[in-house]
N, C-alpha and C. Protein backbone atom coordinates (compact mmCIF):
# COMPACT_ATOMS: atom_id res chain seq x y z
N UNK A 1 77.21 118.93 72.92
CA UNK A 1 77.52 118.91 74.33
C UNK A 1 76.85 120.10 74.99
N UNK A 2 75.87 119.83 76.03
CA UNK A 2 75.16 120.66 76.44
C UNK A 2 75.85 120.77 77.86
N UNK A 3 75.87 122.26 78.66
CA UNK A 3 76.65 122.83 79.47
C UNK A 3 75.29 123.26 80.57
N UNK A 4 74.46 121.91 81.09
CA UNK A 4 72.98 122.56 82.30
C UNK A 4 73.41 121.23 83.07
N UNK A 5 72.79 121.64 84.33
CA UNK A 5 73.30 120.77 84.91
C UNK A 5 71.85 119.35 85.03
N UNK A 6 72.18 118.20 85.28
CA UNK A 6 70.86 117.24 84.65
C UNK A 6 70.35 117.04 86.31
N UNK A 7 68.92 116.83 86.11
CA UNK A 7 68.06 116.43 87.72
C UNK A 7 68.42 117.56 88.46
N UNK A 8 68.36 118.40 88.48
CA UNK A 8 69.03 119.82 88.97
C UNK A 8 68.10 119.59 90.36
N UNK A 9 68.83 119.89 91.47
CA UNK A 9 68.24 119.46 92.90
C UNK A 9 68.41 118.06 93.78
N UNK A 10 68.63 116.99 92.45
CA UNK A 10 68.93 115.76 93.22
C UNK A 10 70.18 115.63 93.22
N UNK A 11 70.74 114.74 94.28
CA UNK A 11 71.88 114.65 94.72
C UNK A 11 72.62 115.47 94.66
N UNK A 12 72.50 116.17 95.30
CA UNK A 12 73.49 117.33 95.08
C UNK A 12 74.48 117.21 96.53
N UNK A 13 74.19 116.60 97.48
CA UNK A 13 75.76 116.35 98.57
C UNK A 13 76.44 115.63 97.44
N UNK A 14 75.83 114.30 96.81
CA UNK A 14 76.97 113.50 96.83
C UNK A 14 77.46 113.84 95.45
N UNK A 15 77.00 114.93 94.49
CA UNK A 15 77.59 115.40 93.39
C UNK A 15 78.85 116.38 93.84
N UNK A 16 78.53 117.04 95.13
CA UNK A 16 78.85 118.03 95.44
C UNK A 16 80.38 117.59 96.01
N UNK A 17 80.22 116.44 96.34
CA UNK A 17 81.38 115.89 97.12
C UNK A 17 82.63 115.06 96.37
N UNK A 18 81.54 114.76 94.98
CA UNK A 18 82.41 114.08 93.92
C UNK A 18 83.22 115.69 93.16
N UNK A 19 82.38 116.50 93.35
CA UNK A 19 83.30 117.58 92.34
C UNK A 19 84.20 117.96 93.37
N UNK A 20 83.75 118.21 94.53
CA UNK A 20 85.36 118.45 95.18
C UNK A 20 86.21 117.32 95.60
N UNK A 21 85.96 116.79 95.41
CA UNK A 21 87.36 115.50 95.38
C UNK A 21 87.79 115.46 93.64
N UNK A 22 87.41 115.24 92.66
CA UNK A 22 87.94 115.54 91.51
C UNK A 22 88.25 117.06 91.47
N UNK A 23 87.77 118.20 92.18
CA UNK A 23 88.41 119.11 92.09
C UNK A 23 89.91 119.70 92.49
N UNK A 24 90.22 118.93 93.54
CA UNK A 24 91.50 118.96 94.43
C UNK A 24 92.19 118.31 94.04
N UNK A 25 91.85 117.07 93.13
CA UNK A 25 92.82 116.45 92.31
C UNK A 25 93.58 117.10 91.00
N UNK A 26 92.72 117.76 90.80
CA UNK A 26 93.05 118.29 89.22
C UNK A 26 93.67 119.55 89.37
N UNK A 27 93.22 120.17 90.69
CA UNK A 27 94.28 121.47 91.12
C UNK A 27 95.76 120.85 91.61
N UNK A 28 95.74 119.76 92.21
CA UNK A 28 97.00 119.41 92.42
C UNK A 28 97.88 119.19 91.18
N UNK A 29 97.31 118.67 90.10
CA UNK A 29 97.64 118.34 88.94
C UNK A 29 97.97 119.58 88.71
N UNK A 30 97.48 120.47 88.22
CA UNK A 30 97.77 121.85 87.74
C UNK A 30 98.78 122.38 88.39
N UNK A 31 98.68 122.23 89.86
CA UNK A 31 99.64 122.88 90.71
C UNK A 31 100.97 122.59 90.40
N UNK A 32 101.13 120.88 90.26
CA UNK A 32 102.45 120.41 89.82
C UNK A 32 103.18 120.42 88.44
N UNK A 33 101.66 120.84 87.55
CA UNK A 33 102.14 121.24 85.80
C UNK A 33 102.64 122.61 86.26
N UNK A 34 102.23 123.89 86.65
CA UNK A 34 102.83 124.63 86.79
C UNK A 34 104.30 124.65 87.03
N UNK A 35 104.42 124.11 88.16
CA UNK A 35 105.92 123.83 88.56
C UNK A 35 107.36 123.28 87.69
N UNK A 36 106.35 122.13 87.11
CA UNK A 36 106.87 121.43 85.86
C UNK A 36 107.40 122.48 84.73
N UNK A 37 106.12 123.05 84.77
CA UNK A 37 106.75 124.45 83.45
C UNK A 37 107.49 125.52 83.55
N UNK A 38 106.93 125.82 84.46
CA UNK A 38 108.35 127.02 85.54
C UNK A 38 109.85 126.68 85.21
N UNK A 39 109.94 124.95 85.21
CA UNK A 39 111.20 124.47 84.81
C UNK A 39 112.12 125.17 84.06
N UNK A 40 110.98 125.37 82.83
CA UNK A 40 111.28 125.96 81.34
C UNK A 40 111.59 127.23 81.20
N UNK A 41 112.78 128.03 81.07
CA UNK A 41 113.36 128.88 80.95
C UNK A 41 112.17 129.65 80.27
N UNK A 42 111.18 129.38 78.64
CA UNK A 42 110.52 129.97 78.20
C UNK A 42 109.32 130.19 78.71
N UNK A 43 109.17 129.45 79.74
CA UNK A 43 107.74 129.52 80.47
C UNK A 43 107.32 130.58 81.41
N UNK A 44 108.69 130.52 82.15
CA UNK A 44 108.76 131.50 83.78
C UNK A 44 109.19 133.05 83.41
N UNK A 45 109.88 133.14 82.23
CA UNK A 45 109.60 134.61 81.69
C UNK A 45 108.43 135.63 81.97
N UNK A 46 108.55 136.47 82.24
CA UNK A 46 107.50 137.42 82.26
C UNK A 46 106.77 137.88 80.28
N UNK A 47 105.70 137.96 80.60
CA UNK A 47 105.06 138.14 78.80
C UNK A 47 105.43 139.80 78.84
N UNK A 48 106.31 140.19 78.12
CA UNK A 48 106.35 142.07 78.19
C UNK A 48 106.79 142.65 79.49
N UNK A 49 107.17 142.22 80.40
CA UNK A 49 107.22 142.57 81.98
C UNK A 49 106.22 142.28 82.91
N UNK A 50 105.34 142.18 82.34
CA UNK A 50 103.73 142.37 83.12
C UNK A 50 103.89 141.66 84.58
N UNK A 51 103.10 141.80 85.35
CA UNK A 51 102.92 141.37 86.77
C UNK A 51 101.52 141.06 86.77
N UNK A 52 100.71 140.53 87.49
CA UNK A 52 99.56 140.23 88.07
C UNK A 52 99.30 141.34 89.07
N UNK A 53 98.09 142.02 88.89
CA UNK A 53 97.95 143.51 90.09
C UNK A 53 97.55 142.40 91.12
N UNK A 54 98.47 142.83 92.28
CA UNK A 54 98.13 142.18 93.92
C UNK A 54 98.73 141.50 94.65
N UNK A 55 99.51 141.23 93.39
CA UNK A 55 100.01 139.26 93.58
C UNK A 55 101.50 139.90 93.35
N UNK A 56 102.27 140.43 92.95
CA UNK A 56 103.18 140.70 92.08
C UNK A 56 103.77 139.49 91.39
N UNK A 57 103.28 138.75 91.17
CA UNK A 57 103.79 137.66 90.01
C UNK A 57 103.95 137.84 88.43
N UNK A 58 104.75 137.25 88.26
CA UNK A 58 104.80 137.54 86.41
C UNK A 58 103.79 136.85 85.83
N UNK A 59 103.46 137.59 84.62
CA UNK A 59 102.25 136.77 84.01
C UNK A 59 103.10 136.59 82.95
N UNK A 60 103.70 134.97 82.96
CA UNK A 60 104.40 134.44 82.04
C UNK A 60 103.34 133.13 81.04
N UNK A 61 104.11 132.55 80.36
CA UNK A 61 103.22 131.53 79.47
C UNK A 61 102.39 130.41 80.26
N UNK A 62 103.31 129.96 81.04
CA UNK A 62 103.40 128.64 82.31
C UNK A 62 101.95 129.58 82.69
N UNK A 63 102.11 130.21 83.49
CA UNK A 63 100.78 130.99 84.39
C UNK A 63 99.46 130.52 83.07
N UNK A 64 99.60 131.11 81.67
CA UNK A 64 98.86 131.25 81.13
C UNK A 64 98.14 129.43 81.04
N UNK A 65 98.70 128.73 80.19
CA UNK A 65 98.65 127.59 80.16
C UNK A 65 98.23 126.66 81.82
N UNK A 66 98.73 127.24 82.79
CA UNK A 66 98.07 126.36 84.00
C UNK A 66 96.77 126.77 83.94
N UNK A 67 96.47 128.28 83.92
CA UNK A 67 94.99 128.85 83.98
C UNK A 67 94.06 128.03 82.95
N UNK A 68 94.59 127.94 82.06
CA UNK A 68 94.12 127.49 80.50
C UNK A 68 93.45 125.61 81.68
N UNK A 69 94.86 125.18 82.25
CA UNK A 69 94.37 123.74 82.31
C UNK A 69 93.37 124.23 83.30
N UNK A 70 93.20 124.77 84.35
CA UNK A 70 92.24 124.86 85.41
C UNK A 70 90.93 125.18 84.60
N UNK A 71 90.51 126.14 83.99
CA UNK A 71 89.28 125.54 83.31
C UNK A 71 89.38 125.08 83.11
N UNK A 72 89.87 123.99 81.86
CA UNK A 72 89.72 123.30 81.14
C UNK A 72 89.13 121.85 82.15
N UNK A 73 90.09 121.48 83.73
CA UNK A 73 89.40 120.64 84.18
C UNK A 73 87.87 121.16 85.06
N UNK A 74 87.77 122.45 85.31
CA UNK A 74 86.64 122.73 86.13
C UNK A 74 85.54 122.23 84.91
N UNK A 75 86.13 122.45 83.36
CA UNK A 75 84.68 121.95 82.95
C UNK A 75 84.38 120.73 82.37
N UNK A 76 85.25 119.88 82.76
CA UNK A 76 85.84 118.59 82.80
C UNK A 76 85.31 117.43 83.72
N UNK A 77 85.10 118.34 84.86
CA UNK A 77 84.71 118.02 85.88
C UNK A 77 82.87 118.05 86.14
N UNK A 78 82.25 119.28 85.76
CA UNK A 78 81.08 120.20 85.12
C UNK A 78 80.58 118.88 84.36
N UNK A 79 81.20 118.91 83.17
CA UNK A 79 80.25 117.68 82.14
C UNK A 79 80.24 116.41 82.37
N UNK A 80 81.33 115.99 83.16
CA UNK A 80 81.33 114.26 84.16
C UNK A 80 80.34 114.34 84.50
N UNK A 81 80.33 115.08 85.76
CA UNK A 81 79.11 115.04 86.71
C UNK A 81 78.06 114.88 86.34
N UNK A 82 77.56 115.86 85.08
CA UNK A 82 76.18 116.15 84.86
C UNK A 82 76.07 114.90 83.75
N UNK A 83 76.69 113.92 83.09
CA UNK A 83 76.26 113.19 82.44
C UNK A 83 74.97 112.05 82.84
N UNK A 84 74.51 111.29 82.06
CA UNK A 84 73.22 110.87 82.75
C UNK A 84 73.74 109.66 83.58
N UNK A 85 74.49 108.97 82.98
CA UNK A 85 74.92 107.96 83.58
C UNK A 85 75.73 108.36 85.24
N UNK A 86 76.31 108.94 85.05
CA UNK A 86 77.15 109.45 86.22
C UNK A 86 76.40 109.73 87.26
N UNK A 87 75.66 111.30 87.10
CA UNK A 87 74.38 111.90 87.74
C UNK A 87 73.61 111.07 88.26
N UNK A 88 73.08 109.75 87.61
CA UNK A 88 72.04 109.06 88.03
C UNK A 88 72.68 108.16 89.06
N UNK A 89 73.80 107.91 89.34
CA UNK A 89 74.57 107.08 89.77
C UNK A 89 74.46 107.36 91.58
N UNK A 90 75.02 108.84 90.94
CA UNK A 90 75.30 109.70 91.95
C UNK A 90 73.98 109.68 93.06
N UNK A 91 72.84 110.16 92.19
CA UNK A 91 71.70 110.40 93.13
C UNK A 91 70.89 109.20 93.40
N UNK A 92 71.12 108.02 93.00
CA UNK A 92 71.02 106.62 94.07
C UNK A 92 71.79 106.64 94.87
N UNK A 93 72.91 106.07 94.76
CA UNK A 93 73.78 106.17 95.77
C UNK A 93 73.36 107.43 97.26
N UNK A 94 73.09 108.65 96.89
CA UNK A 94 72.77 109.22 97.93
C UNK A 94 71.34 108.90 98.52
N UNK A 95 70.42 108.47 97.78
CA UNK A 95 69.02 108.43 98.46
C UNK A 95 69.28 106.51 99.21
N UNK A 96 70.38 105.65 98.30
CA UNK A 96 70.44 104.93 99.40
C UNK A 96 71.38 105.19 100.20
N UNK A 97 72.16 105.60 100.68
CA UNK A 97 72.90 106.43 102.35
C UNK A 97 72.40 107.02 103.04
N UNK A 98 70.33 107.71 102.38
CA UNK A 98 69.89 108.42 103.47
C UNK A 98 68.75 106.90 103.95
N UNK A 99 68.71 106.02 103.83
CA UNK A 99 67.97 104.37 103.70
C UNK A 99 68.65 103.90 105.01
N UNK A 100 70.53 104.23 104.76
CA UNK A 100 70.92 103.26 105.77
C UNK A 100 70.84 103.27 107.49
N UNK A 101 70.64 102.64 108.20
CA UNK A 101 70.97 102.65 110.18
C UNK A 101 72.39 102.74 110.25
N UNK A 102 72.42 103.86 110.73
CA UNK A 102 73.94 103.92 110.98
C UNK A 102 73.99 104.02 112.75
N UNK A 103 75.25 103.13 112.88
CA UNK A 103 74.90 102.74 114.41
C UNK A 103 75.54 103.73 115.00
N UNK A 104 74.99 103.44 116.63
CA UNK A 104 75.08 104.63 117.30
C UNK A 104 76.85 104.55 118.16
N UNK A 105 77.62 105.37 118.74
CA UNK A 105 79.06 105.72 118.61
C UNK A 105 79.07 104.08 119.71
N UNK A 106 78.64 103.72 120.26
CA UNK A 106 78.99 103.15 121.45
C UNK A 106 78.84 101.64 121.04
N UNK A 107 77.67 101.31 119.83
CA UNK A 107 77.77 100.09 119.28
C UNK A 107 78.72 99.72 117.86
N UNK A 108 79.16 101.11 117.44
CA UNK A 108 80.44 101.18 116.77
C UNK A 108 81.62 100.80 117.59
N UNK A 109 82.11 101.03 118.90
CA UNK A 109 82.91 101.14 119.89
C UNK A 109 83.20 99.94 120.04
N UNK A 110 81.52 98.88 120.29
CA UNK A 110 82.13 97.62 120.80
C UNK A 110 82.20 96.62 119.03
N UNK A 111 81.93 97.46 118.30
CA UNK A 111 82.10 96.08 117.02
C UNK A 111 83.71 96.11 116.56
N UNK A 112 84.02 97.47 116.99
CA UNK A 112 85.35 97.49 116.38
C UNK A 112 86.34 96.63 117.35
N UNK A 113 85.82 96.40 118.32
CA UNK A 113 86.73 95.78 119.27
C UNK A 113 86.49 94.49 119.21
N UNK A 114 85.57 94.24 118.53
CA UNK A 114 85.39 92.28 118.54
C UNK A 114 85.98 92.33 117.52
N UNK A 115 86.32 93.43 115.97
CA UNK A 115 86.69 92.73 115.19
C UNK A 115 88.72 92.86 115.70
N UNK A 116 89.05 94.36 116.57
CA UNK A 116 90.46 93.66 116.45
C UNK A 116 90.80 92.57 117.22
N UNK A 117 89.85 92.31 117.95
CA UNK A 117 90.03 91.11 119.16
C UNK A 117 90.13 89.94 118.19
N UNK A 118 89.08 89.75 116.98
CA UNK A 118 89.09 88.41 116.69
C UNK A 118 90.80 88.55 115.41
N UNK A 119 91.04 89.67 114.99
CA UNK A 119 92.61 89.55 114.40
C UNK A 119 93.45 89.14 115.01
N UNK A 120 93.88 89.54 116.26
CA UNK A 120 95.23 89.55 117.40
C UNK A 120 94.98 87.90 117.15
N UNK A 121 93.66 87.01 117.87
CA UNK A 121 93.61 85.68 118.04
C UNK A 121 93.76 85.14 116.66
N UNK A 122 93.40 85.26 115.80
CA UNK A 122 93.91 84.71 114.41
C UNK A 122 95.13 85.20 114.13
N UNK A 123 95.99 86.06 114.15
CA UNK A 123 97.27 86.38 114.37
C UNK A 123 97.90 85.71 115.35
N UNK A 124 97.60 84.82 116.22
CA UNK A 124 98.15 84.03 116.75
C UNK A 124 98.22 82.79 116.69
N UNK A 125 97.03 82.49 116.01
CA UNK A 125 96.92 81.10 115.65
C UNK A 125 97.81 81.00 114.53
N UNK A 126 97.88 81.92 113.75
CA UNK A 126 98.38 81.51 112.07
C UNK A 126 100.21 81.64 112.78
N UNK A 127 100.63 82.38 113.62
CA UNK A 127 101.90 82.23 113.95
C UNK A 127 102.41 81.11 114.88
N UNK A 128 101.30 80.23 115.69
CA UNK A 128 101.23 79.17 116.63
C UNK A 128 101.73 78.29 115.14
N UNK A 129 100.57 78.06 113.99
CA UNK A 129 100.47 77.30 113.41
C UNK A 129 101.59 77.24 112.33
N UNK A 130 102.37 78.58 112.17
CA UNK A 130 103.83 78.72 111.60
C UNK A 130 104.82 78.14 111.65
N UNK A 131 104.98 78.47 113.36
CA UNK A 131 105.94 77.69 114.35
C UNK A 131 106.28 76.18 114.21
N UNK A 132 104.70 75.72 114.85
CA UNK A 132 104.35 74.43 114.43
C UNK A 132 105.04 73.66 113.53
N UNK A 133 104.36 74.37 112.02
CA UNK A 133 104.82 73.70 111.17
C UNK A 133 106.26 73.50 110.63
N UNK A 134 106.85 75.02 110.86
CA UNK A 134 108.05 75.06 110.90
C UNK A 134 109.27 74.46 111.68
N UNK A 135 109.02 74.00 112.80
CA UNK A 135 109.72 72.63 113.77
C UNK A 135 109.28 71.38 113.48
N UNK A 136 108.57 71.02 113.04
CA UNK A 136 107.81 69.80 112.26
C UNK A 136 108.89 69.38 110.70
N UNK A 137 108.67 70.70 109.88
CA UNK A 137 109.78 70.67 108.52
C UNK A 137 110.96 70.30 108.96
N UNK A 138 111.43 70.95 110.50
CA UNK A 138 112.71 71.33 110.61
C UNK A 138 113.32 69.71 111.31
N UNK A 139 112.20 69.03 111.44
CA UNK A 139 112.22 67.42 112.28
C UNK A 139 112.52 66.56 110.98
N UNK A 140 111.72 66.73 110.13
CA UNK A 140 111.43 65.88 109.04
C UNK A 140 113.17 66.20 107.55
N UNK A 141 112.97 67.22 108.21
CA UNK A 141 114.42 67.81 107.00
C UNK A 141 114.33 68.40 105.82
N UNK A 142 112.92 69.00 105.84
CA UNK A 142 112.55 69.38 104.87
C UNK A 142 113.17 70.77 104.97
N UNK A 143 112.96 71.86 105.33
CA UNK A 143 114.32 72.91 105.38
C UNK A 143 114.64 73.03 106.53
C-alpha cells in the first residue's frame, strides 16, 4: 500500500470535495465515539492527572482512542481517494462538469416553474380522478 497521491493535479475540486464530505462524516463519527466512550467510567478518567496544555481537558483513554480513530479515518480517506479506480472516476466526472451548459439564473427561474406548474395540475388530476373513482365504488358498492 503506497501512501502518493495518483494523477497528482487532476481533479483535484472534485477529489477535494469528496475528502471533505467523507471528512465531516467520519469526524462526526468520531465525535459521537468519543461521547459514546466518555460513557465509560474507564475512559473519561484522566491518564496520571494529565490535562491537555490550552484546552484544560483530561487526556484520558477515550481522548486517546478518538485521536487514534481520526487518523486512522484521515488515512482512510487518503488511500480511497487516491486509488485508481476511484481517482479516475473522480477526474472524469470533473472534466465532464467543466463540458456541461449550465443555464443562466433566469432560464433556471422559468423551468422550475413549468415543472411545479405541471405537478399542482397532475396533483389535481390524480385527486379529480380519486374522487371520481371513489363515488363511482361508492355507487357500485364496492366500498
Amino acid at each position: 500500500m503506497k501512501f502518493e497521491i495518483y494523477k497528482k493535479g487532476q481533479g483535484r475540486l472534485s477529489r477535494g470535495i469528496a475528502a471533505a464530505g467523507a471528512g465531516v462524516l467520519l469526524l462526526y463519527g468520531c465525535y459521537k465515539a468519543y461521547w459514546w466512550l466518555h460513557g465509560y467510567v474507564w475512559s473519561g478518567t484522566a491518564i496520571a492527572g494529565m490535562e491537555i496544555p490550552g484546552f484544560g481537558t483530561p487526556l484520558s483513554s477515550g481522548l486517546l482512542i478518538t485521536a487514534a480513530l481520526v487518523v486512522a479515518s484521515a488515512l482512510l480517506v487518503f488511500y480511497a481517494l487516491n486509488r485508481p479506480d476511484l481517482a479516475d472516476l473522480l477526474i472524469e466526472t470533473e472534466s465532464e462538469m467543466r463540458k456541461v451548459t449550465w443555464p443562466t439564473l433566469e432560464e433556471a427561474k422559468n423551468s422550475s416553474l413549468v415543472v411545479v406548474v405541471c405537478v399542482v395540475i397532475m396533483a389535481l388530476l390524480i385527486t379529480v380522478f380519486d374522487m371520481s373513482l371513489h363515488w363511482v365504488f361508492r355507487l357500485v358498492g364496492i366500498s
